[in-house]
Protein backbone atom coordinates (compact mmCIF):
# COMPACT_ATOMS: atom_id res chain seq x y z
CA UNK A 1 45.82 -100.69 21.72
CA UNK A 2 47.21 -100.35 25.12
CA UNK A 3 45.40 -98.09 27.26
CA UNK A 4 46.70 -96.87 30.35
CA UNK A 5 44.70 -95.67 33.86
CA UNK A 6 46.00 -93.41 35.54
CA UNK A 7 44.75 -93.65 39.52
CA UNK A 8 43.10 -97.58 40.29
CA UNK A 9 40.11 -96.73 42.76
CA UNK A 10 36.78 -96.85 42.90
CA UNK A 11 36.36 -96.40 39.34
CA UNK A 12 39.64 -97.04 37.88
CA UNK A 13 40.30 -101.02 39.39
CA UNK A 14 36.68 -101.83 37.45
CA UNK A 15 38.24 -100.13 33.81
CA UNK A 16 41.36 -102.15 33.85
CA UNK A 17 39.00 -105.42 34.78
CA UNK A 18 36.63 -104.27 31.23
CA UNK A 19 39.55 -102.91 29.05
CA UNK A 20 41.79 -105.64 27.71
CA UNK A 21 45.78 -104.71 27.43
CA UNK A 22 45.21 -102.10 29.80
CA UNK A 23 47.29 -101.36 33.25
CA UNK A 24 47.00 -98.70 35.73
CA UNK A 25 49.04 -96.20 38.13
CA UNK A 26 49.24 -95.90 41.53
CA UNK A 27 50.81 -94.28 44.24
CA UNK A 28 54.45 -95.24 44.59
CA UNK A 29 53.99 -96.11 48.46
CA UNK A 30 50.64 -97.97 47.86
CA UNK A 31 51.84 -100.07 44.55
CA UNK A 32 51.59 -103.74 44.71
CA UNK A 33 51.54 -106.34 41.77
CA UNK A 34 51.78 -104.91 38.44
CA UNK A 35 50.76 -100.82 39.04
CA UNK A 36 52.81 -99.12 37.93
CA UNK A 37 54.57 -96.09 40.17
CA UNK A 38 53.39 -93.07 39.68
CA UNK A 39 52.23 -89.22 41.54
CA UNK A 40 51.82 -86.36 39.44
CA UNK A 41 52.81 -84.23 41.88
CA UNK A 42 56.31 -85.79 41.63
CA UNK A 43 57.06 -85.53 38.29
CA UNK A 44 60.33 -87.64 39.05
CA UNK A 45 57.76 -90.86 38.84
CA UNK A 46 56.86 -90.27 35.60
CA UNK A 47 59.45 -92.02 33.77
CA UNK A 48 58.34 -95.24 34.96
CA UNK A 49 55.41 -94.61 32.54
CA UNK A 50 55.63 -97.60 29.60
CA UNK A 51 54.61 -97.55 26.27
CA UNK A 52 50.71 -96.25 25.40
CA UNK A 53 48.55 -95.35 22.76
CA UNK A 54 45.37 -94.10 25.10
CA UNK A 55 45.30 -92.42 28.63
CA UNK A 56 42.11 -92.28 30.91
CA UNK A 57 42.88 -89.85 33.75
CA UNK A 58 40.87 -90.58 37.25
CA UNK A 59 42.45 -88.60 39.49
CA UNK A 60 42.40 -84.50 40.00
CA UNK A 61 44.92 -82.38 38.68
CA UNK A 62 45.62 -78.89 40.59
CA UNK A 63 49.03 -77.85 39.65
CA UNK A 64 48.83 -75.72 36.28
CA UNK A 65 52.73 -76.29 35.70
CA UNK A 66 52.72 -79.77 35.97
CA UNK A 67 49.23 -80.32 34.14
CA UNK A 68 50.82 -78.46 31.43
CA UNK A 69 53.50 -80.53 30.79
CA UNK A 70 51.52 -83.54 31.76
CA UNK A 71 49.26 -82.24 28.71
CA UNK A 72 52.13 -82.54 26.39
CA UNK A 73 53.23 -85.62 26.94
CA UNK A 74 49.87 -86.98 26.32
CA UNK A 75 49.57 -85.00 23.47
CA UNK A 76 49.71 -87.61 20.45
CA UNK A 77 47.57 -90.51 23.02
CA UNK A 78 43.61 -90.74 22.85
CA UNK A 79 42.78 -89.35 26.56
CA UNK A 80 39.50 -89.01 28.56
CA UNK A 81 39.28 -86.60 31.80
CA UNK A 82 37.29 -87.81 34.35
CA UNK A 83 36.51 -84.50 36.02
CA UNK A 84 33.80 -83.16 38.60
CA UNK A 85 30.28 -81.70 37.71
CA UNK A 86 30.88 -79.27 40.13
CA UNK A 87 33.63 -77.62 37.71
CA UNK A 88 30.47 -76.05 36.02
CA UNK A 89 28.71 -72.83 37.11
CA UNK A 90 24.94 -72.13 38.19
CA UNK A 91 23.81 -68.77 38.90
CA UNK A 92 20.44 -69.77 41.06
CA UNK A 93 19.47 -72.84 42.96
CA UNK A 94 17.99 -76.17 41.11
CA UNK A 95 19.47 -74.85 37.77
CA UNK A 96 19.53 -76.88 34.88
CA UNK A 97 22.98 -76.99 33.62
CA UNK A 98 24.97 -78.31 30.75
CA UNK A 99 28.02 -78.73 29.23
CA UNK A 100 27.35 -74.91 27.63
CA UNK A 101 27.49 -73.44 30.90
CA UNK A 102 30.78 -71.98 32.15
CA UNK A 103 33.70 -73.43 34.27
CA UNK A 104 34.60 -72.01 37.51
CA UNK A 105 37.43 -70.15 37.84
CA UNK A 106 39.18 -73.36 40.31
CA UNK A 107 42.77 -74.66 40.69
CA UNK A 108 41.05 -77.30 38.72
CA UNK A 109 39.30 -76.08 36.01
CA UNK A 110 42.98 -74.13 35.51
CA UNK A 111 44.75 -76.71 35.12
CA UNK A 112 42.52 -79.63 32.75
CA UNK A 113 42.15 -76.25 30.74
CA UNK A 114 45.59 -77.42 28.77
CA UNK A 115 44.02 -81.01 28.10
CA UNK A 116 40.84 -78.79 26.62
CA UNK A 117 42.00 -79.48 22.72
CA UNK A 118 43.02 -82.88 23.02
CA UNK A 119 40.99 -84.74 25.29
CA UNK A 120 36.98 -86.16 26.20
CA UNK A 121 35.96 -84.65 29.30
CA UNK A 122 33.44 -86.15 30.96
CA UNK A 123 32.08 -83.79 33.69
CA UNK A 124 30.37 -86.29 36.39
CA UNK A 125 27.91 -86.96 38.56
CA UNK A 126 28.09 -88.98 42.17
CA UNK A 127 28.81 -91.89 41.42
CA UNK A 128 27.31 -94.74 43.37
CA UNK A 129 27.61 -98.87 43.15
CA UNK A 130 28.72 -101.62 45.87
CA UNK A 131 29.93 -100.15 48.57
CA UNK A 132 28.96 -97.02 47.39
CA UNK A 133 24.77 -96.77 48.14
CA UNK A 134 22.91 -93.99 48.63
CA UNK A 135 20.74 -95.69 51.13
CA UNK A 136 23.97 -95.88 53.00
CA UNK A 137 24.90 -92.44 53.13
CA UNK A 138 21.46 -91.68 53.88
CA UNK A 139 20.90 -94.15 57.00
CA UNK A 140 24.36 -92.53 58.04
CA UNK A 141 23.34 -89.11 58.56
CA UNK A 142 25.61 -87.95 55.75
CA UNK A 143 22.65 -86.43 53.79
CA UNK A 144 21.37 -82.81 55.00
CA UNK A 145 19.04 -81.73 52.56
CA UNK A 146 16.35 -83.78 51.39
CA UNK A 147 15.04 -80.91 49.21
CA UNK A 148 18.49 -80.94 47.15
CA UNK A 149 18.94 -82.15 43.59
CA UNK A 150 21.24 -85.04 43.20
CA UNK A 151 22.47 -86.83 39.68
CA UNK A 152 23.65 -90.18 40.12
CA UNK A 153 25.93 -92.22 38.11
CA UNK A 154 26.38 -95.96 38.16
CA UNK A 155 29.76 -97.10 38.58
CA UNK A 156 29.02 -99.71 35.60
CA UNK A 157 27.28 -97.48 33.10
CA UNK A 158 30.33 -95.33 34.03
CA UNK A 159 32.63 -97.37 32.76
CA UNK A 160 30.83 -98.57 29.99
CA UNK A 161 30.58 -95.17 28.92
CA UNK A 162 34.37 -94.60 29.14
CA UNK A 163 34.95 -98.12 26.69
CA UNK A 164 32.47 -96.59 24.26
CA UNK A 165 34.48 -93.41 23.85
CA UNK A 166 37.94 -94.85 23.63
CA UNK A 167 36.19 -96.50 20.61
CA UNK A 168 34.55 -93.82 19.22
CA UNK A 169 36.22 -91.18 16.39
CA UNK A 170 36.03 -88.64 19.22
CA UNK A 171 39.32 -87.11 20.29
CA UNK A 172 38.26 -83.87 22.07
CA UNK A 173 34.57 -82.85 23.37
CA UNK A 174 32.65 -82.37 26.67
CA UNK A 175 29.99 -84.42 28.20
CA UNK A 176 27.90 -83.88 30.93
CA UNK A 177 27.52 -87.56 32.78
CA UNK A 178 24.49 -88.74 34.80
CA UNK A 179 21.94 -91.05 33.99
CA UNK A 180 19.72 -87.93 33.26
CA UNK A 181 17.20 -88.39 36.16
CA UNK A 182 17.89 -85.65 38.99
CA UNK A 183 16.23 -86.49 42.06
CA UNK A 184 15.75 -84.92 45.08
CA UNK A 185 17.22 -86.52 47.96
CA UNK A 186 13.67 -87.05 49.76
CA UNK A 187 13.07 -89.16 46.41
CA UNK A 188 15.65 -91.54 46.39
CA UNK A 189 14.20 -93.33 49.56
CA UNK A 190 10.73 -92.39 49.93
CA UNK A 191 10.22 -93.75 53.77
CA UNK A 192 13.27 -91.57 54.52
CA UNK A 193 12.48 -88.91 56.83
CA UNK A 194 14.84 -87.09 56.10
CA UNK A 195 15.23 -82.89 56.91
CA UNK A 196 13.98 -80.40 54.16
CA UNK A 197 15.09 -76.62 53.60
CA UNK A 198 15.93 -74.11 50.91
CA UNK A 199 18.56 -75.24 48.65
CA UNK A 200 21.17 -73.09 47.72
CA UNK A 201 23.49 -73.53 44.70
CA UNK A 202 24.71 -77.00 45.28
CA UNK A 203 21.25 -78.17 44.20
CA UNK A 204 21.81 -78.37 40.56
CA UNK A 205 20.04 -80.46 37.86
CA UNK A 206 21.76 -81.93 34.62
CA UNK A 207 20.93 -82.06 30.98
CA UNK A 208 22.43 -85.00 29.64
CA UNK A 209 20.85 -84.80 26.21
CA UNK A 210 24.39 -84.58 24.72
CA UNK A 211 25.51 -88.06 26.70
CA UNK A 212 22.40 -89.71 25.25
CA UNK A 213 22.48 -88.81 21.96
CA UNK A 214 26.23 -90.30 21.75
CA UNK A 215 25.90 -93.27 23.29
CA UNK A 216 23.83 -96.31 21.57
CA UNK A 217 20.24 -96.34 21.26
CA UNK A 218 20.18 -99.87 23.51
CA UNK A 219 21.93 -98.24 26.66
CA UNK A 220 19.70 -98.43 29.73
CA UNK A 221 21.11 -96.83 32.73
CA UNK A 222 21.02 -98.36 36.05
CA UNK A 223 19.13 -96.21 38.70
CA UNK A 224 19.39 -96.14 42.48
């Protein structure tokens, strides 16, 4: 199977490292070795596409014309959308949510709607890994909140959990993504004194029941 990424960054460069007979896009101006040239928002580029039987999409679409026919064209290819967690509604702060609860109405959500009957979503967390530490962001100043709920994502299990659904019998579904341990910021370094008010309804907390029961029974996720 050939398996294309589109976008090779944070999460994207580790995939095409994991999945064999895979190759990935990237910006025309920023290409170098073999990436291949593409933007979606310059639908000229994409007939340097080659020949693929499965897309993984890491990057965010916002035009609904051009995700539509960006939809078709990867209408007969296995695809998973990486999207954002923060697609999802909550109605009150520290809400638990899921992959039942509704999308907002975002330039976004509009346009992965036409990937909805063809495609794995997987709705994610913050994802975190070298170079990427919450301790960082943290000892930066970066974090406000202490009292806010956070669900983390390895970079690694991320991936992993990508590999397992290209080889699963699962062509379209949604799954929430985290390692299903929200934490509140003041938890994730407990000698961090870090500044603690109300939260509001960016403080939300994931049930990943869903995620669990689909992957196998021997994944451990890694935890800051």
């Amino acid at each position: 199977m050939k398996t294309l990424i589109f976008g090779e960054g944070y999460t994207g460069s580790r995939l095409k490292k994991l999945i064999p007979n895979s190759r990935s896009t990237e910006l025309p101006e920023l290409c170098t070795g073999d990436q291949i040239p593409f933007d979606f928002n310059a639908s000229h580029t994409w007939s340097n596409l080659p020949d693929f039987d499965q897309a993984i999409i890491t990057f965010k679409m916002a035009d609904k014309n051009l995700a539509e026919r960006f939809a078709t064209l990867l209408k007969d290819r296995k695809t998973i959308l990486l999207s954002s967690a923060r697609n999802l509604k909550n109605s009150k702060a520290d809400e638990i949510i899921s992959e039942q609860s509704p999308l907002k109405n975002s330039a976004r959500s509009q346009a992965e709607s036409f990937f909805e009957q063809q495609a794995i979503f997987l709705y994610l967390g913050l994802i975190w890994g070298p170079e990427r530490l919450p301790e960082k962001w943290i000892s930066e100043g970066r974090i406000k909140n202490g009292n806010k709920f956070i669900n983390f994502i390895n970079v690694e299990d991320l991936c992993k959990i990508i590999v397992h659904f290209l080889d699963s019998n699962i062509n379209s579904d949604s799954f929430l993504v985290s390692d299903g341990l929200p934490l509140r910021w003041s938890e994730v370094m407990n000698d961090s004194e870090l500044p603690c008010s109300e939260t509001g309804l960016e403080s939300r907390r994931f049930n990943t029941e869903k995620l669990q029961k689909s992957l196998p029974a021997k994944f451990v996720f890694t935890r800051p």
